[in-house]
Structures are given as C-alpha cells and as structure tokens.
Protein backbone atom coordinates (compact mmCIF):
# COMPACT_ATOMS: atom_id res chain seq x y z
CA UNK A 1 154.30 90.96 -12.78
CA UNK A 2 156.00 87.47 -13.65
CA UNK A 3 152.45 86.00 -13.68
CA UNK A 4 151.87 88.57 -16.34
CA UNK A 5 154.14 87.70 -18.60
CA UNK A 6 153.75 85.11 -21.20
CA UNK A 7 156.22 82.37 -21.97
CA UNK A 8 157.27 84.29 -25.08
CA UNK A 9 158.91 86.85 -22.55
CA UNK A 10 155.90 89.25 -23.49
CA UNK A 11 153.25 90.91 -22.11
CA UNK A 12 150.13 92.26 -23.49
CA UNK A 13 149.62 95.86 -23.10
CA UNK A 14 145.34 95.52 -21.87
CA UNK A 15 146.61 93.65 -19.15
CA UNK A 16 149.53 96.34 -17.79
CA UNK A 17 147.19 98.95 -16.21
CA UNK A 18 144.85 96.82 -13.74
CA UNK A 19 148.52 95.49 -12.76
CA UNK A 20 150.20 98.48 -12.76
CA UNK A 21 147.77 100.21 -10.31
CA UNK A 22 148.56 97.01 -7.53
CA UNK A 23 151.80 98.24 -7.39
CA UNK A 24 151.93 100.95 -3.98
CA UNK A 25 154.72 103.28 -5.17
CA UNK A 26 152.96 103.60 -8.65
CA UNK A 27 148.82 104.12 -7.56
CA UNK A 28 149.95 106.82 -5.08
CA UNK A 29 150.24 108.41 -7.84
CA UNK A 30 148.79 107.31 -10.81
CA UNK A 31 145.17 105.85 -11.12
CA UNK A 32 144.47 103.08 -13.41
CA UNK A 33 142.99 105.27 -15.74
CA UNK A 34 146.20 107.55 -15.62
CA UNK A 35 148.22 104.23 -16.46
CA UNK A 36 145.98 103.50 -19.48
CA UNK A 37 146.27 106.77 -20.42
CA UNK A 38 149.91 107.27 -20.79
CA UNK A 39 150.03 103.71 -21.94
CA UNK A 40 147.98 104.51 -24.61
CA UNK A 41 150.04 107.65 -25.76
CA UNK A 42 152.61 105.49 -26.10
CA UNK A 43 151.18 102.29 -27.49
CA UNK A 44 148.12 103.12 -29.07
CA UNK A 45 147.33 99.40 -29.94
CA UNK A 46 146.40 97.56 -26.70
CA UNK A 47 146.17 94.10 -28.05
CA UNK A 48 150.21 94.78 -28.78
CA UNK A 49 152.53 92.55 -26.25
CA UNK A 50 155.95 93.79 -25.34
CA UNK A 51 159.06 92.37 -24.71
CA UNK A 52 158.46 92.38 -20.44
CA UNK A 53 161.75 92.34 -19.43
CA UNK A 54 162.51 95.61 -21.81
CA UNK A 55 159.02 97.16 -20.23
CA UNK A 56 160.47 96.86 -16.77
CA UNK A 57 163.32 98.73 -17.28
C-alpha cells in the first residue's frame, strides 16, 4: 500500500480495489468487485484521493 500512496499522503480511490483484493485476509472474503462496490457506496467519485494514512485506519 505505501507504493500506492502519493507524496501528498493520498491515495486515489480507482486504484484501492485492484490493491485491496492482493491483500489475503481481505479477498477471502471480498472480491474486487465487492471492494469497488462498497467503495463506491461510500465514495461515489473514484477519481477522489484520500488522506491514506486516515483510509488505513
């Protein structure tokens, strides 16, 4: 994920899911298109970027 994020401290939100879903604990359960989904409830713009270090929390 630190290779994600930009040197503003953000990260933009198209680029979370296909990250996400390397992550074991997370695509046992979720599939990418679960991520984007929920992602998208949330954050319905995906060219937004987020503060990183608040995402990971």
């Amino acid at each position: 994920f630190l290779s994600m994020r930009k040197g503003s401290g953000h990260v933009a939100l198209a680029d979370l899911p296909a990250n996400m879903a390397k992550l074991k604990r997370l695509s046992d359960i979720l599939t990418e298109e679960e991520i984007s989904g929920f992602l998208a409830d949330t954050y319905p713009d995906t060219e937004t970027e987020i503060d990183f270090e608040a995402f990971l929390r």
